[in-house]
C-alpha atoms as a PDB file:
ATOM      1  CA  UNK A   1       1.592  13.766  19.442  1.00  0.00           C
ATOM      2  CA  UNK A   2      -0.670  11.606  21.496  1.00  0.00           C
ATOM      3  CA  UNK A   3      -0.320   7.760  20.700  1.00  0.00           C
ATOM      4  CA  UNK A   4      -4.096   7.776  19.852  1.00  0.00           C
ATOM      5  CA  UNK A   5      -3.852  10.272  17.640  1.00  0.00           C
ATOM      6  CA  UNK A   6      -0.791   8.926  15.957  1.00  0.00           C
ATOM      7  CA  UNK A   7      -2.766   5.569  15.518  1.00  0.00           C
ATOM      8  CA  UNK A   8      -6.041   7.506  14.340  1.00  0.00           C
ATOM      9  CA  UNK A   9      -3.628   9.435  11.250  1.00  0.00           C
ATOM     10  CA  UNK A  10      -1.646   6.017  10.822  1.00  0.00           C
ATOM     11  CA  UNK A  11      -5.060   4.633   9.892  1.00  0.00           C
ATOM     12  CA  UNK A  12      -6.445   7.051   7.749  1.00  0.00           C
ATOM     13  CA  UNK A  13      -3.218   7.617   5.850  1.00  0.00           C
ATOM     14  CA  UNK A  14      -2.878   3.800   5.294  1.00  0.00           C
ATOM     15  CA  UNK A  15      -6.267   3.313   4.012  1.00  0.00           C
ATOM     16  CA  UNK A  16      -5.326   5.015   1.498  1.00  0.00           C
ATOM     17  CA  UNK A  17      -2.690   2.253   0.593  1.00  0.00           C
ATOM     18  CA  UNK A  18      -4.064  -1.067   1.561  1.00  0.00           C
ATOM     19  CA  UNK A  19      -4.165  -3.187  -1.745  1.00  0.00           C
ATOM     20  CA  UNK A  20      -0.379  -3.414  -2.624  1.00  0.00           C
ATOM     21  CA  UNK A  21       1.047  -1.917  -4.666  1.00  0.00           C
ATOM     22  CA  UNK A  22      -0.880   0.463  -3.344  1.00  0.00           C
ATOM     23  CA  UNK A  23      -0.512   4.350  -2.833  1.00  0.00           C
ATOM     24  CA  UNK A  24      -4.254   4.658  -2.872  1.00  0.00           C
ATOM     25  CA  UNK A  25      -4.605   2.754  -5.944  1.00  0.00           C
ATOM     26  CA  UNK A  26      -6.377  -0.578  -5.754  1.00  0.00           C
ATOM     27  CA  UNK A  27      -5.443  -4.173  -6.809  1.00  0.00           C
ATOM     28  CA  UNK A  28      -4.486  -5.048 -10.495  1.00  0.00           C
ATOM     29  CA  UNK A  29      -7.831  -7.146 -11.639  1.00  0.00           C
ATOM     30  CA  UNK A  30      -7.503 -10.605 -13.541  1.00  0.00           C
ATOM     31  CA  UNK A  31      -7.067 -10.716 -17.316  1.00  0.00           C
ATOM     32  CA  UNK A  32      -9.263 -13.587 -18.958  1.00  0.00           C
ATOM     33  CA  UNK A  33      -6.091 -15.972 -18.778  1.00  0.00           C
ATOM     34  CA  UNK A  34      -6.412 -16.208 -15.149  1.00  0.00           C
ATOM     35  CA  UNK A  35      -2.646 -13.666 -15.108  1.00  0.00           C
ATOM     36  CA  UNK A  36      -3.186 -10.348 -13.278  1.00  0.00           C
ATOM     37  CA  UNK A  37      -3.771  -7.322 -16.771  1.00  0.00           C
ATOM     38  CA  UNK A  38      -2.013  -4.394 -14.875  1.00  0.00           C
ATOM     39  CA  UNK A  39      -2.820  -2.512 -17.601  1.00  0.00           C
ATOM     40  CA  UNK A  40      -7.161  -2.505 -16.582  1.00  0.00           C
ATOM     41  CA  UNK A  41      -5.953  -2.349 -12.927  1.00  0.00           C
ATOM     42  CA  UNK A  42      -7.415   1.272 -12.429  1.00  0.00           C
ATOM     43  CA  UNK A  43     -10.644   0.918 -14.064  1.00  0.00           C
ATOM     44  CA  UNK A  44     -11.118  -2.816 -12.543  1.00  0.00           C
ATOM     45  CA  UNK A  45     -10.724  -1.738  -9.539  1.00  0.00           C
ATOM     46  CA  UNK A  46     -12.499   1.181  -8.867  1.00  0.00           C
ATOM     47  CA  UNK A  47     -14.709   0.350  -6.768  1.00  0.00           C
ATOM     48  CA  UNK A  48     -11.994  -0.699  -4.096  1.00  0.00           C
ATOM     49  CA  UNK A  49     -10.124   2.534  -4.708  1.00  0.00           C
ATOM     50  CA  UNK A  50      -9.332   4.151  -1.431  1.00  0.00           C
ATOM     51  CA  UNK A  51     -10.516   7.763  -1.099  1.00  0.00           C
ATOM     52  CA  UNK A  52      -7.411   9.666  -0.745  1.00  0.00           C
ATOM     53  CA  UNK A  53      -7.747  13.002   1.613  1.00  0.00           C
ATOM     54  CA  UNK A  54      -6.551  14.939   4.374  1.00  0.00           C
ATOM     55  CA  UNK A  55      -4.502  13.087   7.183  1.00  0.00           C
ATOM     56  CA  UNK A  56      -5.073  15.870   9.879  1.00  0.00           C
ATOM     57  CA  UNK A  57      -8.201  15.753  12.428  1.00  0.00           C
ATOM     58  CA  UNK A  58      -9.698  19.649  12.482  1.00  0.00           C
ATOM     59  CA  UNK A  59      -9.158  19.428  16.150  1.00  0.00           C
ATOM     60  CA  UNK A  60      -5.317  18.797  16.252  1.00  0.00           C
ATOM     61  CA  UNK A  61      -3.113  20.798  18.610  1.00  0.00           C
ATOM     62  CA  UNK A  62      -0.226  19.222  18.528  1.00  0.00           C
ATOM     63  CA  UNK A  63       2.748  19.018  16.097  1.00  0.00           C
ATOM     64  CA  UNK A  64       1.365  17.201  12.785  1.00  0.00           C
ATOM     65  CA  UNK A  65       4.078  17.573  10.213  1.00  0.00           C
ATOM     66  CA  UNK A  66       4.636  14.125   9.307  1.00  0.00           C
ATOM     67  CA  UNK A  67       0.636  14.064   9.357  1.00  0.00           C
ATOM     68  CA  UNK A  68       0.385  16.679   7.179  1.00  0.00           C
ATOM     69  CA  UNK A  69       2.558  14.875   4.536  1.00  0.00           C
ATOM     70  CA  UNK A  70       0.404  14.670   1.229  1.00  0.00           C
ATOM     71  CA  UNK A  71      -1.990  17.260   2.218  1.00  0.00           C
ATOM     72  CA  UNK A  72      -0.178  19.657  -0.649  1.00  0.00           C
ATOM     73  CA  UNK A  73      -0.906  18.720  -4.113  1.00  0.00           C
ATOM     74  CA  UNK A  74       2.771  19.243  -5.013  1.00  0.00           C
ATOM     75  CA  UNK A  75       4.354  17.987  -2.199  1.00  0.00           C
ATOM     76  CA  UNK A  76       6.769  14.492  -2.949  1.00  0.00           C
ATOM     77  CA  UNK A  77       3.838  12.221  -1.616  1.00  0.00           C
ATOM     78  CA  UNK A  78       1.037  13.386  -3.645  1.00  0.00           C
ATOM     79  CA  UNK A  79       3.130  13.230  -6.482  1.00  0.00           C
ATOM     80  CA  UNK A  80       4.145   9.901  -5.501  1.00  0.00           C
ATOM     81  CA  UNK A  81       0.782   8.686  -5.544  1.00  0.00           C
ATOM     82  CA  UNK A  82      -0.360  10.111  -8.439  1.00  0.00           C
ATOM     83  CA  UNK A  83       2.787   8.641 -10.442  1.00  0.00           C
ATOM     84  CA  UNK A  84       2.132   5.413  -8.719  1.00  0.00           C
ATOM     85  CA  UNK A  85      -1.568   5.719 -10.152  1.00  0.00           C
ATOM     86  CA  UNK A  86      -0.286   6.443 -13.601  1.00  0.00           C
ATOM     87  CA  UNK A  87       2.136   3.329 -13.249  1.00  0.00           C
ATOM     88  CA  UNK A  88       5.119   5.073 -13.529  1.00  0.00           C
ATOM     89  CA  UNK A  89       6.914   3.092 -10.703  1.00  0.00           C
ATOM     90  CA  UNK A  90      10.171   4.393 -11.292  1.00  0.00           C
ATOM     91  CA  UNK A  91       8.628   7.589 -10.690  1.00  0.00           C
ATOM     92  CA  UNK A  92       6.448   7.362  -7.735  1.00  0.00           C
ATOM     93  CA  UNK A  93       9.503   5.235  -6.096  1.00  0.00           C
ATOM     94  CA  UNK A  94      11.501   8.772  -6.454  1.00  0.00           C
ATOM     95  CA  UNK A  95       8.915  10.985  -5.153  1.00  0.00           C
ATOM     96  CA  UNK A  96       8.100   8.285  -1.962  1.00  0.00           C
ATOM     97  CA  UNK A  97      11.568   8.212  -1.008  1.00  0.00           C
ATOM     98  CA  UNK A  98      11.944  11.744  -1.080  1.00  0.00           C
ATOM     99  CA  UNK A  99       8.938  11.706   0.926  1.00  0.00           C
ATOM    100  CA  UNK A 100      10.358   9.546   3.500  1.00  0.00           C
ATOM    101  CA  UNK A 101      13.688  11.482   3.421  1.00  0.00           C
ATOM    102  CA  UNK A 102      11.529  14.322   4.485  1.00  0.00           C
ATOM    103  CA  UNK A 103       8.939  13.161   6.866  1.00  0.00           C
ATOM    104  CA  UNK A 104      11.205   9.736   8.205  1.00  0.00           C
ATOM    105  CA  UNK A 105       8.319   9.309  10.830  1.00  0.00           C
ATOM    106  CA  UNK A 106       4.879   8.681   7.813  1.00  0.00           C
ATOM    107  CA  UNK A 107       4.026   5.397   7.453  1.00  0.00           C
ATOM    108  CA  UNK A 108       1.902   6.219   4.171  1.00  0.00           C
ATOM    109  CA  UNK A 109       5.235   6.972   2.284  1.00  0.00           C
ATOM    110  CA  UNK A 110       7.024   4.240   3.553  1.00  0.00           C
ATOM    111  CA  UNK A 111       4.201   2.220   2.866  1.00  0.00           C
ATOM    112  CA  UNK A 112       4.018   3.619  -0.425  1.00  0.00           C
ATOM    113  CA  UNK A 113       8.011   3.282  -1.435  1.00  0.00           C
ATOM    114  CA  UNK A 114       7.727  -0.129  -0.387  1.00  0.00           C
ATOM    115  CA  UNK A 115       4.897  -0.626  -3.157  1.00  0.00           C
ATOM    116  CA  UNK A 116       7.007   1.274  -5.675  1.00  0.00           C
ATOM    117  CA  UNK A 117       9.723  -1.414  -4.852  1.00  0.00           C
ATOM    118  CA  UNK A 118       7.868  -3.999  -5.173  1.00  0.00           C
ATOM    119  CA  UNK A 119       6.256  -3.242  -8.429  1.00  0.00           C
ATOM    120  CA  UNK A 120      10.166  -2.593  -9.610  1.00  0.00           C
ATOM    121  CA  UNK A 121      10.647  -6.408  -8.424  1.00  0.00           C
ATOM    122  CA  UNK A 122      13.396  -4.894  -5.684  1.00  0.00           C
ATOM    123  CA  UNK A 123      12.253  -6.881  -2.951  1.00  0.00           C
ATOM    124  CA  UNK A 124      14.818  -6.780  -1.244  1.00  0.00           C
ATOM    125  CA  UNK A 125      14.441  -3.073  -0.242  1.00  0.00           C
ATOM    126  CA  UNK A 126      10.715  -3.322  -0.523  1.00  0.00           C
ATOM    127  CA  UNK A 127      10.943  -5.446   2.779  1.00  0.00           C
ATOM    128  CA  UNK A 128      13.605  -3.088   4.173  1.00  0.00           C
ATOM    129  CA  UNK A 129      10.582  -0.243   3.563  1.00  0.00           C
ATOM    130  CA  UNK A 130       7.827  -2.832   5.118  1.00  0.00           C
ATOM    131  CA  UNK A 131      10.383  -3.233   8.431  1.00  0.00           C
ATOM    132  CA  UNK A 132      10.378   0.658   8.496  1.00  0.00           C
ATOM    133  CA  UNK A 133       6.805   0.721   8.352  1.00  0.00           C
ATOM    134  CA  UNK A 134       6.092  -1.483  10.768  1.00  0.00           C
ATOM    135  CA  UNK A 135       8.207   0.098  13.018  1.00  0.00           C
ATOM    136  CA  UNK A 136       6.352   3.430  12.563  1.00  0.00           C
ATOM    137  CA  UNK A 137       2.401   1.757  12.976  1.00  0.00           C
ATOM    138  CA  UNK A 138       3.005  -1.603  13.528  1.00  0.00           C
ATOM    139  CA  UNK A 139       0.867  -5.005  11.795  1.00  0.00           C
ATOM    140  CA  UNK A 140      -2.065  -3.366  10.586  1.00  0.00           C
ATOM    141  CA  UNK A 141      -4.432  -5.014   8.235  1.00  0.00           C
ATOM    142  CA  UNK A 142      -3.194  -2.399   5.560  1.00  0.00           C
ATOM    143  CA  UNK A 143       0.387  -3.082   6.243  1.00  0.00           C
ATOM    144  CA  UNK A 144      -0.118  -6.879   6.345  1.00  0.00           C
ATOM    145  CA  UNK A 145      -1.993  -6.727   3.128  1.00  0.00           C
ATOM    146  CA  UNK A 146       0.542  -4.744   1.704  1.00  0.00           C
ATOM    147  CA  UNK A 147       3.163  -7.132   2.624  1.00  0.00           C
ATOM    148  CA  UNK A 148       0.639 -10.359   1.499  1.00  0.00           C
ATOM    149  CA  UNK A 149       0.895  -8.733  -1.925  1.00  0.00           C
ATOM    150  CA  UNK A 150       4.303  -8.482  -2.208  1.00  0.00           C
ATOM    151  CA  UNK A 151       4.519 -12.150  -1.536  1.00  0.00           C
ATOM    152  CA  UNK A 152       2.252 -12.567  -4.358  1.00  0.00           C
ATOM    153  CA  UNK A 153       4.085 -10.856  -6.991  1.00  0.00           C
ATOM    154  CA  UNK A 154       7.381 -13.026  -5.585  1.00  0.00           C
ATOM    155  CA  UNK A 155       5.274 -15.957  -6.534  1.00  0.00           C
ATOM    156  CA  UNK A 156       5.883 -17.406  -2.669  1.00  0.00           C
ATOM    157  CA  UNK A 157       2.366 -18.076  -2.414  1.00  0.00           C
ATOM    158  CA  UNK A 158       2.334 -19.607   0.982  1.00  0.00           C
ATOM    159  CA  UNK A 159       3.930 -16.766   2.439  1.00  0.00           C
ATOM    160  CA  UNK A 160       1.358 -14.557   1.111  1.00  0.00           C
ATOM    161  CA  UNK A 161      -1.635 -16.787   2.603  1.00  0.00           C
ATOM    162  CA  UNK A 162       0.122 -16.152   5.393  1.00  0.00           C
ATOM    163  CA  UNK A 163       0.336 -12.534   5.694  1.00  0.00           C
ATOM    164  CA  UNK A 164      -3.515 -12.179   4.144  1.00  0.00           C
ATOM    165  CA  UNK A 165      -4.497 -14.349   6.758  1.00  0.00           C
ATOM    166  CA  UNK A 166      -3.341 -12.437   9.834  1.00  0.00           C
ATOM    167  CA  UNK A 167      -4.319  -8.977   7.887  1.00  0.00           C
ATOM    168  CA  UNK A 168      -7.955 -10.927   8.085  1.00  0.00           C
ATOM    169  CA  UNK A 169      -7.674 -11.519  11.362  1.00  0.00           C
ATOM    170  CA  UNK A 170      -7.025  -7.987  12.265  1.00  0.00           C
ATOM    171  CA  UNK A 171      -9.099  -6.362   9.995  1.00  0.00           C
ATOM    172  CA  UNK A 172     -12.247  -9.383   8.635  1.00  0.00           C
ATOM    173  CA  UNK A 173     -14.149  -6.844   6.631  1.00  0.00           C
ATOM    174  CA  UNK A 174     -11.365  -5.488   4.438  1.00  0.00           C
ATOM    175  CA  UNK A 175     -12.141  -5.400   0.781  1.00  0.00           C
ATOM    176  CA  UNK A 176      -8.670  -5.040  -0.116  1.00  0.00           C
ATOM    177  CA  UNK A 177      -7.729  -8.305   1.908  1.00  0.00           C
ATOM    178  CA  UNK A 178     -10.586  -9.917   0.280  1.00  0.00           C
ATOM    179  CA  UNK A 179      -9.922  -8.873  -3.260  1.00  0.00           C
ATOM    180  CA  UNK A 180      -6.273  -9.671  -2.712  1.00  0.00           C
ATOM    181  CA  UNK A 181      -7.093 -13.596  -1.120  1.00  0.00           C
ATOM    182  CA  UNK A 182      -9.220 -13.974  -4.864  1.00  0.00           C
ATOM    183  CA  UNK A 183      -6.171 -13.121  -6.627  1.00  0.00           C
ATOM    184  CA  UNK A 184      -3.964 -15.064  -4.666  1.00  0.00           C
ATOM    185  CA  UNK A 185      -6.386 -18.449  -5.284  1.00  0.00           C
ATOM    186  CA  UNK A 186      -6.686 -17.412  -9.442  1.00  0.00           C
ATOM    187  CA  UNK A 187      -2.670 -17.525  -9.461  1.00  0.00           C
ATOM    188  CA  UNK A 188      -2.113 -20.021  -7.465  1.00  0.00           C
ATOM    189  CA  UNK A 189      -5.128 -22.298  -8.915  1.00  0.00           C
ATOM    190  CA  UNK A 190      -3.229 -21.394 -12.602  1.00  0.00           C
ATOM    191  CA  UNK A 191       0.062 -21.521 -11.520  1.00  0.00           C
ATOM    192  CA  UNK A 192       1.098 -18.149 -13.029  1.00  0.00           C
ATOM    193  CA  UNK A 193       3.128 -15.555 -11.147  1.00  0.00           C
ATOM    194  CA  UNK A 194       1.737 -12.039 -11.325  1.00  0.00           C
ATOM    195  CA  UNK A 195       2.973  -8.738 -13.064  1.00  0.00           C
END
């Protein structure tokens, strides 16, 4: 597979996950109290929502199989997302990593089992998923984002200024980056972590 093409599938399947926790599912909104309501997330955020779709060009010749990843309703990524959607993290981190176990080379699963992880609070092998990732498409806005957001729900605030910052800088237009620096001043302005 070409290295343009491998960029030009990176980027369409990590649109769909840019707004940790992510998975195509956009960024838990803010409850009255200033603390992120996880529980309007989907509906809040709708309008961020990342179309989720195919992750093959019509014209591809070459070997796509990692592309290809998600295309099936009832393959382990789909069902990943969807659980993910549903917030049934436990879930969706299951059906990512099976993902990954079977397509080691798609940076939309990794990406996503990171985002499981770090909506289980297991950071530790959310940022072993992230290093994976990054190996696979490199900083991307998306990935940066991603990675931003984590911070975030660690409560180490700078960190996450940090990594929304450079995610900016490569992508300035992002809503998910935008919506994501809003939540990130609301928390930090309140001093409450996020769920």
């Amino acid at each position: 597979m070409s290295f343009v093409r491998i960029c030009a599938v990176s980027a369409l399947c990590l649109t769909a996950l840019s707004g940790c926790g992510t998975a195509g599912i956009g960024n838990p909104s803010l409850a009255q109290d200033g603390s992120i309501d996880s529980a309007t997330s989907a509906s809040a955020s709708a309008d961020l929502a990342a179309p989720i779709g195919a992750h093959t060009s019509p014209t591809a010749t070459t070997d796509v199989s990692a592309a290809l990843a998600g295309s099936d309703p009832s393959d382990d990524l789909s069902i990943a997302k969807t659980q993910y959607r549903q917030g049934n993290f436990g879930l969706a981190e299951h059906y990512f990593r099976r993902a990954v176990e079977a397509h080691p080379r798609d940076g939309e699963s990794w990406l996503g089992l990171a985002a499981a992880y770090d909506r289980l609070k297991r950071f530790d092998l959310a940022d072993r998923a992230y290093s994976q990732v990054l190996a696979i498409v490199g900083p991307t806005a998306e990935v940066l984002n991603n990675q931003g957001y984590s911070y975030m729900l660690r409560g180490d605030y700078a960190r996450a200024r940090s990594k929304f910052a450079a995610a900016r800088a490569a992508d300035p237009k992002n809503p998910y980056v935008a919506n994501n620096v809003r939540l990130l001043d609301v928390a930090a302005a309140n001093g409450k972590g996020i769920r």
